[in-house]
PDB file of N, CA and C in Angstrom:
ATOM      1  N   UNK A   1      13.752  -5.914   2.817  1.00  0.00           N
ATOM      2  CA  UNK A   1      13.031  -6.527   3.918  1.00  0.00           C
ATOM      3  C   UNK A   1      13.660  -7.858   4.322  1.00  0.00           C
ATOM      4  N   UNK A   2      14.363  -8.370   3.626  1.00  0.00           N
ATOM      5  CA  UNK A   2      14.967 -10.021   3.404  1.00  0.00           C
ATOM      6  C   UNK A   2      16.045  -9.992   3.432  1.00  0.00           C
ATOM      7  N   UNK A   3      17.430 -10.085   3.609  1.00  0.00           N
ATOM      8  CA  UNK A   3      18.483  -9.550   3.269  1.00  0.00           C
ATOM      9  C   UNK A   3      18.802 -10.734   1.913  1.00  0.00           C
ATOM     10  N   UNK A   4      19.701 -10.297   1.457  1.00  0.00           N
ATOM     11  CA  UNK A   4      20.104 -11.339   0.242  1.00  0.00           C
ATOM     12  C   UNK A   4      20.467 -11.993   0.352  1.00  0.00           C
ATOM     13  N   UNK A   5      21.316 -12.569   1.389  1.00  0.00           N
ATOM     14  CA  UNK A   5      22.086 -13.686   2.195  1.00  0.00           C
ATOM     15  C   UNK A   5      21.360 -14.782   1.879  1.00  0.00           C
ATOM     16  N   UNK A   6      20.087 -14.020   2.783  1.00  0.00           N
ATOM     17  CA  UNK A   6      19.353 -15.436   3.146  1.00  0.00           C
ATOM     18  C   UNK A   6      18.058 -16.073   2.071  1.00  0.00           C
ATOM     19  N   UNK A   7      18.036 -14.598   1.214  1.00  0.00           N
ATOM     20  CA  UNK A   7      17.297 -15.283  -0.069  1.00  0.00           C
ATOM     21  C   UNK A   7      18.433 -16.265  -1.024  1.00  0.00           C
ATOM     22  N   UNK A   8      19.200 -15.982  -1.052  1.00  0.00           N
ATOM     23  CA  UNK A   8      20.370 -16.891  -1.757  1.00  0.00           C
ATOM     24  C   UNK A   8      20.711 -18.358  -0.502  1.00  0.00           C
ATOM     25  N   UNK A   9      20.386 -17.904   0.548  1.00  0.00           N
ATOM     26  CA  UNK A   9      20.279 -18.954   1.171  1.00  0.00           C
ATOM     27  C   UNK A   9      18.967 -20.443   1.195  1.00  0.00           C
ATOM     28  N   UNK A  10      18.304 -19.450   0.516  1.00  0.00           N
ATOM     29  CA  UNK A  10      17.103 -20.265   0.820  1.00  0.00           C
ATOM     30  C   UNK A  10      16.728 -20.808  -0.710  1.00  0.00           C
ATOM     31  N   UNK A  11      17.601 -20.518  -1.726  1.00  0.00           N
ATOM     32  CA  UNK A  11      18.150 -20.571  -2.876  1.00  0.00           C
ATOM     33  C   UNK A  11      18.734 -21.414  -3.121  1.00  0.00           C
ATOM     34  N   UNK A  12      19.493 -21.961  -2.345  1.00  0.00           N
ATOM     35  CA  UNK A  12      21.052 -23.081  -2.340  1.00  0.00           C
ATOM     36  C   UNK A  12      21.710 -22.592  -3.513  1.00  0.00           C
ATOM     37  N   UNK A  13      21.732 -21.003  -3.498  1.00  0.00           N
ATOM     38  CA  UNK A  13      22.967 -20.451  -4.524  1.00  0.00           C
ATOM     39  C   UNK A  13      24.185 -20.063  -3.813  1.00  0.00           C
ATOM     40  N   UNK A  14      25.350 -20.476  -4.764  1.00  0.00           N
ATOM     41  CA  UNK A  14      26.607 -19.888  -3.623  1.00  0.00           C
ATOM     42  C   UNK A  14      27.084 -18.738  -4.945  1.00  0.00           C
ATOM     43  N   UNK A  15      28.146 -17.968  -4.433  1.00  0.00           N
ATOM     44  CA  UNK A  15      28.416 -16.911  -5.202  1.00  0.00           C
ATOM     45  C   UNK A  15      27.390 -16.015  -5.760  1.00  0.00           C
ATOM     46  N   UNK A  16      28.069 -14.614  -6.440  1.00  0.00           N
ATOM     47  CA  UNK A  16      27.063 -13.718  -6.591  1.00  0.00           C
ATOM     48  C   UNK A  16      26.993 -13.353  -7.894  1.00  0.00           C
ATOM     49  N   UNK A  17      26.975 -14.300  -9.115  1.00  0.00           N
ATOM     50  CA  UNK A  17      26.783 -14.192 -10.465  1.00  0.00           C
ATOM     51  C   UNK A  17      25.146 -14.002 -10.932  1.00  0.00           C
ATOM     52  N   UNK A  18      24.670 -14.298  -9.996  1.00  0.00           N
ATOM     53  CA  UNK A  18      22.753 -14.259 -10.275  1.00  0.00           C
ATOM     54  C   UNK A  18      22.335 -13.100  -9.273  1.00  0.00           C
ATOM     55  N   UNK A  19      23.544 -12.536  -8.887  1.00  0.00           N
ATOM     56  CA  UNK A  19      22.464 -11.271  -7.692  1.00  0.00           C
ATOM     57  C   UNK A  19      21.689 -10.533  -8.187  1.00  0.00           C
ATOM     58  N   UNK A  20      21.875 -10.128  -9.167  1.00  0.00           N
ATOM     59  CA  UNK A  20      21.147  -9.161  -9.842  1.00  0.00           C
ATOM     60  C   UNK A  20      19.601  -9.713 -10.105  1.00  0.00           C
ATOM     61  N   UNK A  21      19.765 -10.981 -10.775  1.00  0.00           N
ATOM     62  CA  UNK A  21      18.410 -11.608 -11.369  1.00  0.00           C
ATOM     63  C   UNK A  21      18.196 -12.006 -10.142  1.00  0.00           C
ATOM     64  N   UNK A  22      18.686 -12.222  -9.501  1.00  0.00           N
ATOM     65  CA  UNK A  22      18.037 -12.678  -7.633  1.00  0.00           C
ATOM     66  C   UNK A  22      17.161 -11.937  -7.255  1.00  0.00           C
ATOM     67  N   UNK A  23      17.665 -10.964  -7.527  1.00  0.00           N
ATOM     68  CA  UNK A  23      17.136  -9.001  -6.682  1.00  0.00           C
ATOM     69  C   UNK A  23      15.860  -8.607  -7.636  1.00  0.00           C
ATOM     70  N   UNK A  24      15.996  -9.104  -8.536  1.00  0.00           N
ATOM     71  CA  UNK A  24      14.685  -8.856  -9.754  1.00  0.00           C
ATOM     72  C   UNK A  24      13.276 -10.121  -9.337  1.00  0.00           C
ATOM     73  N   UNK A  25      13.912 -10.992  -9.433  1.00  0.00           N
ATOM     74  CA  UNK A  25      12.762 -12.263  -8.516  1.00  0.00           C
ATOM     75  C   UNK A  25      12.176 -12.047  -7.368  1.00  0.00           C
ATOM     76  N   UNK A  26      13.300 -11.224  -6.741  1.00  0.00           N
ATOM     77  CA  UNK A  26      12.927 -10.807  -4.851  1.00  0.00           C
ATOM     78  C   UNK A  26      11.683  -9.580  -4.898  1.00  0.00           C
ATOM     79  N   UNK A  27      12.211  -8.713  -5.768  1.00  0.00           N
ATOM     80  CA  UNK A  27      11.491  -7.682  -6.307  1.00  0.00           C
ATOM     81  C   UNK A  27       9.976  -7.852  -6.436  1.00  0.00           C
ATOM     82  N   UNK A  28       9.830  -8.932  -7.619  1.00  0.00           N
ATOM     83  CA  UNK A  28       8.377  -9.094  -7.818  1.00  0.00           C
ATOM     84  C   UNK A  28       7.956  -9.900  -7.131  1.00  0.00           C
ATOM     85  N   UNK A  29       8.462 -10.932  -6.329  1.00  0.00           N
ATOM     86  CA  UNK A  29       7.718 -11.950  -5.057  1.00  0.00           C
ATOM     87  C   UNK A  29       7.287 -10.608  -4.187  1.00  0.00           C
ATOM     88  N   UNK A  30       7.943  -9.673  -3.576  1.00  0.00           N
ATOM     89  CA  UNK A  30       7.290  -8.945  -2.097  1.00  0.00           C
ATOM     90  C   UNK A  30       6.614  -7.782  -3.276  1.00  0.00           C
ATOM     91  N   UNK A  31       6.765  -7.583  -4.137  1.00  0.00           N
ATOM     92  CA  UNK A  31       4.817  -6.976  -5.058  1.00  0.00           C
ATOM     93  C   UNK A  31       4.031  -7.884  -5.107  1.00  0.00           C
ATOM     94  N   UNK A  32       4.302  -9.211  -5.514  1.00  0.00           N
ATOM     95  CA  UNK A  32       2.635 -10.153  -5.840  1.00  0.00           C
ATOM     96  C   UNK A  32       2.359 -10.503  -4.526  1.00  0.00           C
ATOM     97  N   UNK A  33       3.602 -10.651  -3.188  1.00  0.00           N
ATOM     98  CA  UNK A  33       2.806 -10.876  -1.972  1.00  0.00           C
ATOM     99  C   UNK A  33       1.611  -9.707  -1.716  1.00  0.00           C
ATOM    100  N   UNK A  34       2.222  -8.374  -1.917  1.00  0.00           N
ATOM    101  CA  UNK A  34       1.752  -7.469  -1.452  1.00  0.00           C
ATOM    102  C   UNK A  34       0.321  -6.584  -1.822  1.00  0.00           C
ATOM    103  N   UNK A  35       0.518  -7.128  -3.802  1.00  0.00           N
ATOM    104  CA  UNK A  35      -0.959  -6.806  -4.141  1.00  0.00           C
ATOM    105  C   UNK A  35      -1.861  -7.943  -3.921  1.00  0.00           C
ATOM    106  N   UNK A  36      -1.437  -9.396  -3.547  1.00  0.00           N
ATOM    107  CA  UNK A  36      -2.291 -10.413  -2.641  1.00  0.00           C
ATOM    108  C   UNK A  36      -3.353  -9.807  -1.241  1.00  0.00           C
ATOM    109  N   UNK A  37      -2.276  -9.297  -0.442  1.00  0.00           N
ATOM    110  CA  UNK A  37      -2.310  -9.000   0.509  1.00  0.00           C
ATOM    111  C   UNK A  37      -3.263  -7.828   0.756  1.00  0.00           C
ATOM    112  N   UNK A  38      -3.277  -7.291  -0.446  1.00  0.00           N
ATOM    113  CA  UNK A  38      -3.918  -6.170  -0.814  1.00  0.00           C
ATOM    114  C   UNK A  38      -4.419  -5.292   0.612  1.00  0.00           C
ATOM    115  N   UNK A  39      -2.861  -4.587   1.235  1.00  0.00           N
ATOM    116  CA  UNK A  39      -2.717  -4.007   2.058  1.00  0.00           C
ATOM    117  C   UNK A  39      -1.304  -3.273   2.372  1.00  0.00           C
ATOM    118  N   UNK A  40      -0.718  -2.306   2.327  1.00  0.00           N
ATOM    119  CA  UNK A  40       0.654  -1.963   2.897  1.00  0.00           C
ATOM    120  C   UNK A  40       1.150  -3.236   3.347  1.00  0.00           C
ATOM    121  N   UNK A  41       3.171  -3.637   3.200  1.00  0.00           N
ATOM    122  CA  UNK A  41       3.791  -4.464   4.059  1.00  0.00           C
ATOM    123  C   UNK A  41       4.629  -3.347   5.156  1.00  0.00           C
ATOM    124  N   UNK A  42       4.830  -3.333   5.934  1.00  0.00           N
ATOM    125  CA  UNK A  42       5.848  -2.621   6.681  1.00  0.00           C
ATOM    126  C   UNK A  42       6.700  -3.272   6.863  1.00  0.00           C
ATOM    127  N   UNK A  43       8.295  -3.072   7.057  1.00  0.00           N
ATOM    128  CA  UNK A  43       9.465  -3.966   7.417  1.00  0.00           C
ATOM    129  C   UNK A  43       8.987  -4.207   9.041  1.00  0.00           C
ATOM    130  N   UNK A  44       8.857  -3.050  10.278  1.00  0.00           N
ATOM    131  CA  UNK A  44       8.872  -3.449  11.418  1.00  0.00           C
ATOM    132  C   UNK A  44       7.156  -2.378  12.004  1.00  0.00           C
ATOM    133  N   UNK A  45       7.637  -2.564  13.230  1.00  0.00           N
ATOM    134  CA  UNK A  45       6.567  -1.830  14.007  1.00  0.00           C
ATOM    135  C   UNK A  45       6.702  -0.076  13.844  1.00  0.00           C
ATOM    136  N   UNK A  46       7.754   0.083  13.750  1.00  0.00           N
ATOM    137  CA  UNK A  46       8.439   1.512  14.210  1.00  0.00           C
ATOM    138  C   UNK A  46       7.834   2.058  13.098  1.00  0.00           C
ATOM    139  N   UNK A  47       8.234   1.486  11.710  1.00  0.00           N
ATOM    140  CA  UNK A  47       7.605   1.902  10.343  1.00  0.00           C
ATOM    141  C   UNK A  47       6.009   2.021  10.289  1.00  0.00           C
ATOM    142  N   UNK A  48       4.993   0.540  10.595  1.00  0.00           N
ATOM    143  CA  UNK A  48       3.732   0.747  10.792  1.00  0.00           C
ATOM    144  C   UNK A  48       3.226   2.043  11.422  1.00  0.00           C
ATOM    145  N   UNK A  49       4.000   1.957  13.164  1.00  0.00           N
ATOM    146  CA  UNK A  49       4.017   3.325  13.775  1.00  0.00           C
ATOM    147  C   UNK A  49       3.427   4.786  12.756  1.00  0.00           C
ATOM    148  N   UNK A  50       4.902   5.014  12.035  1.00  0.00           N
ATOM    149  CA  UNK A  50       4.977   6.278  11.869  1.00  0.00           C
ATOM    150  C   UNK A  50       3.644   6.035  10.209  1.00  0.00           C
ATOM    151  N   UNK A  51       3.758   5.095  10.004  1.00  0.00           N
ATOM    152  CA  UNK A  51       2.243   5.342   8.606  1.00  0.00           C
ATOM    153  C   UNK A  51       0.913   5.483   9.409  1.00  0.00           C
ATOM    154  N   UNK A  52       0.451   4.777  10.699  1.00  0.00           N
ATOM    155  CA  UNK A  52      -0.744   4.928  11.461  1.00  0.00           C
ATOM    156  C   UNK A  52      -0.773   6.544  11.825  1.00  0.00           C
ATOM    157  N   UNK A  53       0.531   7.218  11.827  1.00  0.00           N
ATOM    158  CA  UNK A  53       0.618   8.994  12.019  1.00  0.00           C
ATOM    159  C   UNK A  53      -0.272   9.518  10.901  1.00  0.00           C
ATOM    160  N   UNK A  54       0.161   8.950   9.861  1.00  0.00           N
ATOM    161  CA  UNK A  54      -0.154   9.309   8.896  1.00  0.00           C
ATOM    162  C   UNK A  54      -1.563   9.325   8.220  1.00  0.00           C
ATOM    163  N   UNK A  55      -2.168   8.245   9.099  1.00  0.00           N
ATOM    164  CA  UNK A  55      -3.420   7.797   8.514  1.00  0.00           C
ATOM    165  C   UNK A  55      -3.312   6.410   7.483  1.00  0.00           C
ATOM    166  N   UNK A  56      -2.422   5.915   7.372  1.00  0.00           N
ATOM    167  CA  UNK A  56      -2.284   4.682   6.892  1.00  0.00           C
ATOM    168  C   UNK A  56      -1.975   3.394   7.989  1.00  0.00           C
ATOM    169  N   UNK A  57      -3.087   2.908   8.688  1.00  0.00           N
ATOM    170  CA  UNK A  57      -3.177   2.497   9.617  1.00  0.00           C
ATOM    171  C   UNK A  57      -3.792   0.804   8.857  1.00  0.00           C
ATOM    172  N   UNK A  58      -3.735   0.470   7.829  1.00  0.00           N
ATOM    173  CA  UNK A  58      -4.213  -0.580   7.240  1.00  0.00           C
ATOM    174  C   UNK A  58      -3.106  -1.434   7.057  1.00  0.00           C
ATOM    175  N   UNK A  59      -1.697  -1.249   7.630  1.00  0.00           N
ATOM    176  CA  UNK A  59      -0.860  -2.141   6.952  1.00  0.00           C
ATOM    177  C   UNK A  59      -0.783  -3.408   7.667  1.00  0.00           C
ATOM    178  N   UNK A  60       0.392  -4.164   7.306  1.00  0.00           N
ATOM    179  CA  UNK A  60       0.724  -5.453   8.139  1.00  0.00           C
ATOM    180  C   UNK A  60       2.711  -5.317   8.365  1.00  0.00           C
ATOM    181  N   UNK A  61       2.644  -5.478   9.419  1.00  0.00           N
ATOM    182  CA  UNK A  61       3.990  -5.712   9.724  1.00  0.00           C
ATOM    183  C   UNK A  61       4.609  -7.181   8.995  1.00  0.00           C
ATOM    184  N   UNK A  62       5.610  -7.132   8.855  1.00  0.00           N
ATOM    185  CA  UNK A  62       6.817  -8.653   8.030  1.00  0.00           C
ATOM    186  C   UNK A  62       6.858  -9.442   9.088  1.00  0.00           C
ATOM    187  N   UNK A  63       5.899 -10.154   8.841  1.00  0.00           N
ATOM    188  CA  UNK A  63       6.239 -11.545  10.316  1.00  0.00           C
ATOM    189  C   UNK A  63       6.836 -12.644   9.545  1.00  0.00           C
ATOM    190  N   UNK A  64       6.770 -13.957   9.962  1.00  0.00           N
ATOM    191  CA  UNK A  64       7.275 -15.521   9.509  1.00  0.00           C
ATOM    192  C   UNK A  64       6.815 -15.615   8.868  1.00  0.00           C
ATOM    193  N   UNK A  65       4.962 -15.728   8.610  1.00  0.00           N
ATOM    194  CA  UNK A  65       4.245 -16.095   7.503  1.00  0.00           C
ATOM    195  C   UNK A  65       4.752 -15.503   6.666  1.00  0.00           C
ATOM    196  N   UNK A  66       4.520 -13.969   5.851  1.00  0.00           N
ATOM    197  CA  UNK A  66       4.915 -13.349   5.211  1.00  0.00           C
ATOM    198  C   UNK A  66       6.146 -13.418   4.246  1.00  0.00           C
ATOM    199  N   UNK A  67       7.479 -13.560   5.625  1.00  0.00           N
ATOM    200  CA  UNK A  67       8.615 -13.732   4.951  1.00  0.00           C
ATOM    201  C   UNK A  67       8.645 -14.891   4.413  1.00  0.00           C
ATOM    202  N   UNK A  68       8.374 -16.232   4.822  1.00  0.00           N
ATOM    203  CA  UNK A  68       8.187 -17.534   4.348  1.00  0.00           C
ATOM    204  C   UNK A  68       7.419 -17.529   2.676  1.00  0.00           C
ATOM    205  N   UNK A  69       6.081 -16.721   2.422  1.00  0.00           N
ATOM    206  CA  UNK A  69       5.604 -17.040   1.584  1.00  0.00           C
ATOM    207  C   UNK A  69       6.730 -15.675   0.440  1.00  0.00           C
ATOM    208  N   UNK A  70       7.072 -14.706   0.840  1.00  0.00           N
ATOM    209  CA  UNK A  70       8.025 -14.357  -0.283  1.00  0.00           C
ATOM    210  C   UNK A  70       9.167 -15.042  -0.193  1.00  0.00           C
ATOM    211  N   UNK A  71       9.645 -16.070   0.446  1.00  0.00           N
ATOM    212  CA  UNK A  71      10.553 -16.645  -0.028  1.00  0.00           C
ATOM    213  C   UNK A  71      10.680 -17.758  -0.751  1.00  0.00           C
ATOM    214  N   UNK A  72       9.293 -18.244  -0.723  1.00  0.00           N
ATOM    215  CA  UNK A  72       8.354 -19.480  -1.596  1.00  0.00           C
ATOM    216  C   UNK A  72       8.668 -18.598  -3.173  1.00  0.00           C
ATOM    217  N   UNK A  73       7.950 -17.745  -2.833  1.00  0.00           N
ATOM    218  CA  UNK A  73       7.469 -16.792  -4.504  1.00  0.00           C
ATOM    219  C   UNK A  73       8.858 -16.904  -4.442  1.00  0.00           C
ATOM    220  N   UNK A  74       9.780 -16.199  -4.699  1.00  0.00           N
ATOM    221  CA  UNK A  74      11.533 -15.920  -4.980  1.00  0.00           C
ATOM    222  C   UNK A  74      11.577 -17.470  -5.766  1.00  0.00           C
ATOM    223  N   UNK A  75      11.694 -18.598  -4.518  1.00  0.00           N
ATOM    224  CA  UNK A  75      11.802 -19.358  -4.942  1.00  0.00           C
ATOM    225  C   UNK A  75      11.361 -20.276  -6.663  1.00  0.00           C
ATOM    226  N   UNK A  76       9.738 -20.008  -6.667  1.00  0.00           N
ATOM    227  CA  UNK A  76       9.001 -20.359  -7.934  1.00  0.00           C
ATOM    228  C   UNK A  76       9.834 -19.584  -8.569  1.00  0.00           C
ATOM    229  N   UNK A  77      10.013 -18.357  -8.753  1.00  0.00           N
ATOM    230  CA  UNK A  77       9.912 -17.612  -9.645  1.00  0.00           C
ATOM    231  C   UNK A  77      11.689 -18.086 -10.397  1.00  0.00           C
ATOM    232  N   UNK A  78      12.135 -18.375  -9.595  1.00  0.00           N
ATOM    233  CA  UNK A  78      13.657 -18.838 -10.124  1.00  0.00           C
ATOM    234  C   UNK A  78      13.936 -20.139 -10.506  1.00  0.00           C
ATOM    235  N   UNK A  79      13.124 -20.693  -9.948  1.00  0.00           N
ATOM    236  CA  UNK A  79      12.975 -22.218 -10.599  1.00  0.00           C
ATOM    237  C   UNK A  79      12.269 -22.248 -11.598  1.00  0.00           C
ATOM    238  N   UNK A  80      11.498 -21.287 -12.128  1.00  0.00           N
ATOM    239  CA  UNK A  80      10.287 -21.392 -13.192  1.00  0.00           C
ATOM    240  C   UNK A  80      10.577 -20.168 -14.361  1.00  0.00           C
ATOM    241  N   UNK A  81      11.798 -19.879 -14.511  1.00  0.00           N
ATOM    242  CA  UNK A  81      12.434 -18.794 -15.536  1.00  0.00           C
ATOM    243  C   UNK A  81      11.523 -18.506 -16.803  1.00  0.00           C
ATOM    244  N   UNK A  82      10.454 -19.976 -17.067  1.00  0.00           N
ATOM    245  CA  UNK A  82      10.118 -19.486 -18.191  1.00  0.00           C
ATOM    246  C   UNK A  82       8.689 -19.514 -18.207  1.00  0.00           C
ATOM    247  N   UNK A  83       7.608 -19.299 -19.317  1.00  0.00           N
ATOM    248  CA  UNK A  83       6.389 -18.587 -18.876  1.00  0.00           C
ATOM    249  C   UNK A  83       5.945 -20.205 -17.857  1.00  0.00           C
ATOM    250  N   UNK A  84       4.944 -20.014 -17.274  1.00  0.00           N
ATOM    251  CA  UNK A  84       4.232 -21.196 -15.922  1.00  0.00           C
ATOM    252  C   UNK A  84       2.663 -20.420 -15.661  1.00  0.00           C
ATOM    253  N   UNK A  85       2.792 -21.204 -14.670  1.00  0.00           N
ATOM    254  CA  UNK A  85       1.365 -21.166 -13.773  1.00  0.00           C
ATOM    255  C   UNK A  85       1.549 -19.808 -13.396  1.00  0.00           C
ATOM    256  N   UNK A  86       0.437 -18.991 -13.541  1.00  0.00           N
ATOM    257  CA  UNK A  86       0.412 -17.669 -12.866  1.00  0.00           C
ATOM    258  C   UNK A  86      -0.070 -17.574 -11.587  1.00  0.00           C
ATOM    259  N   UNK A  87       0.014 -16.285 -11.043  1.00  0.00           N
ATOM    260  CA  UNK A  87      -0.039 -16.170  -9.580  1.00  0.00           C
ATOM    261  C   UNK A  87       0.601 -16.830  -8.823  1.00  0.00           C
ATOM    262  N   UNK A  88       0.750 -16.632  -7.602  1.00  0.00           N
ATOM    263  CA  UNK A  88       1.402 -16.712  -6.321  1.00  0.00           C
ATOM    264  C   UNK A  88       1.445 -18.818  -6.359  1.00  0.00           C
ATOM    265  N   UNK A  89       2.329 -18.914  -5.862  1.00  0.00           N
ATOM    266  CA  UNK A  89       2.113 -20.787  -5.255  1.00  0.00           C
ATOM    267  C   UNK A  89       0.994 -20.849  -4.422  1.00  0.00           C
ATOM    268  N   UNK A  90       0.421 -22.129  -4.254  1.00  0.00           N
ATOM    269  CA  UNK A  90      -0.765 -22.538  -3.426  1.00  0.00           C
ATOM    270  C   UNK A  90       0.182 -21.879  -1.785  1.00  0.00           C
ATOM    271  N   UNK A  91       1.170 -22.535  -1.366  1.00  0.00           N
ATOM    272  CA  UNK A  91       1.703 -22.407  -0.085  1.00  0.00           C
ATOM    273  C   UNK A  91       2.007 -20.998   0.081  1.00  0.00           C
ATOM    274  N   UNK A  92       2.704 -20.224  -0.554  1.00  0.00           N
ATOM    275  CA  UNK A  92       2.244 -18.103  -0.267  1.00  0.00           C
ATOM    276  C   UNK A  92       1.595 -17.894  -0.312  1.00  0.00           C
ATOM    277  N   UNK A  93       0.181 -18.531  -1.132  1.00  0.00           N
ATOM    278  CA  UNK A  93      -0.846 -17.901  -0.897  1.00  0.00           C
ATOM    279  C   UNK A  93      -1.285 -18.758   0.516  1.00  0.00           C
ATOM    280  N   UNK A  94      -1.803 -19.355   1.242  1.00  0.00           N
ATOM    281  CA  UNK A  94      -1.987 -20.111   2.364  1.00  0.00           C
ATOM    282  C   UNK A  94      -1.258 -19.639   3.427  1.00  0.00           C
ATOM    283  N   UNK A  95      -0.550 -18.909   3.364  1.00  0.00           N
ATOM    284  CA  UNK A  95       0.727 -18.927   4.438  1.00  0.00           C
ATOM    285  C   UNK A  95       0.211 -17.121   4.268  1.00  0.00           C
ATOM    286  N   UNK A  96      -0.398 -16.612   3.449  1.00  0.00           N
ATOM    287  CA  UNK A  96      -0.630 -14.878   3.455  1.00  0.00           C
ATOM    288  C   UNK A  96      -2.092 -14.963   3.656  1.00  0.00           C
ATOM    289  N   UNK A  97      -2.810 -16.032   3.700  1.00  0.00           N
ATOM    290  CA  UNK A  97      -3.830 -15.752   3.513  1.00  0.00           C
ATOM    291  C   UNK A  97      -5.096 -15.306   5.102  1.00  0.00           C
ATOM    292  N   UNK A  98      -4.430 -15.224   6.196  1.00  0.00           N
ATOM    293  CA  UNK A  98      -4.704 -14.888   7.581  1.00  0.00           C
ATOM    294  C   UNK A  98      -4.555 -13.186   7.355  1.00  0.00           C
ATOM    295  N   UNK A  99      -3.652 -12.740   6.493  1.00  0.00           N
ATOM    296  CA  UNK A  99      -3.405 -11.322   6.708  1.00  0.00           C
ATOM    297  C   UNK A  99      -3.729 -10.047   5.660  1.00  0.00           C
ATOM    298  N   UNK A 100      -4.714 -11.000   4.911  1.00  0.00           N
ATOM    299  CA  UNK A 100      -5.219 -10.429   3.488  1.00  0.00           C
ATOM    300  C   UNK A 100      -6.304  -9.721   3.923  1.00  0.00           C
ATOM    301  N   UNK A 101      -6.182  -8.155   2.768  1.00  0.00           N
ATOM    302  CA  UNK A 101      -7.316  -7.024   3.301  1.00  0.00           C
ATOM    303  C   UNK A 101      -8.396  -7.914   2.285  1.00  0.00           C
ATOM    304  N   UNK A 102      -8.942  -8.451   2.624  1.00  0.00           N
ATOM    305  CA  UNK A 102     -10.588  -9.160   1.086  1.00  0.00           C
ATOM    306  C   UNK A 102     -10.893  -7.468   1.152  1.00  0.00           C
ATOM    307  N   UNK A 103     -11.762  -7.164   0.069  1.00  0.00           N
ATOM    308  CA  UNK A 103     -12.062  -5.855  -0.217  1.00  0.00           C
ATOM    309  C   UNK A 103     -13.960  -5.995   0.006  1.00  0.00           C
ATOM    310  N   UNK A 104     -14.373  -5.370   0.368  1.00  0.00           N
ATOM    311  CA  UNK A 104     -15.844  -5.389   0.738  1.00  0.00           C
ATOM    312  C   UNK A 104     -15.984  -5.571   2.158  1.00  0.00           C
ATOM    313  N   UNK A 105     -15.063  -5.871   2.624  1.00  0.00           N
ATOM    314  CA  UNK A 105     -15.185  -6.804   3.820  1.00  0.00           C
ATOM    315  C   UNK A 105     -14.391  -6.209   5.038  1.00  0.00           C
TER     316      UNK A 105
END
């Protein structure tokens, strides 16, 4: 959904000796956005599209907010290698929190 470029960009990593553990951080930031969110992410419209075919009409398309707060999470999560504060940062969560399914509701 992110390309790696620009998560390594937003990283201030140069070279590709951490891609791997990059791609593992990236990994679980767009899951904890997503069980936050507690709703489908879609990359674009075209994708939402074809899941509303489907009957999965609950998702959210990847806007700014979104990408911003998984690039927050990426971020914690690589600066914070060892055990920390759980859950999401105050600012991903704030920045996801307009597009969250609350459950009951």
């Amino acid at each position: 959904m992110i390309p790696l470029e620009l998560v390594k960009l937003h990283l201030r990593v140069d070279g590709d000796d951490e891609d791997d553990l990059i791609c593992l951080y990236y990994d679980a930031a767009v899951s904890d956005c997503v069980a936050y969110l507690n709703r489908p992410l879609y990359q674009d419209d075209a994708e939402a599209d074809a899941a509303a075919k489907v009957g999965k009409a609950d998702g959210v398309v990847l806007n700014p907010s979104i990408r911003n707060a998984i690039l927050l999470t990426v971020g914690y999560l690589y600066s914070n290698r060892e055990d920390g504060a759980v859950g999401l940062p105050r600012a991903a969560r704030r920045l996801l929190e307009p597009f969250r399914n609350l459950p009951g509701v």
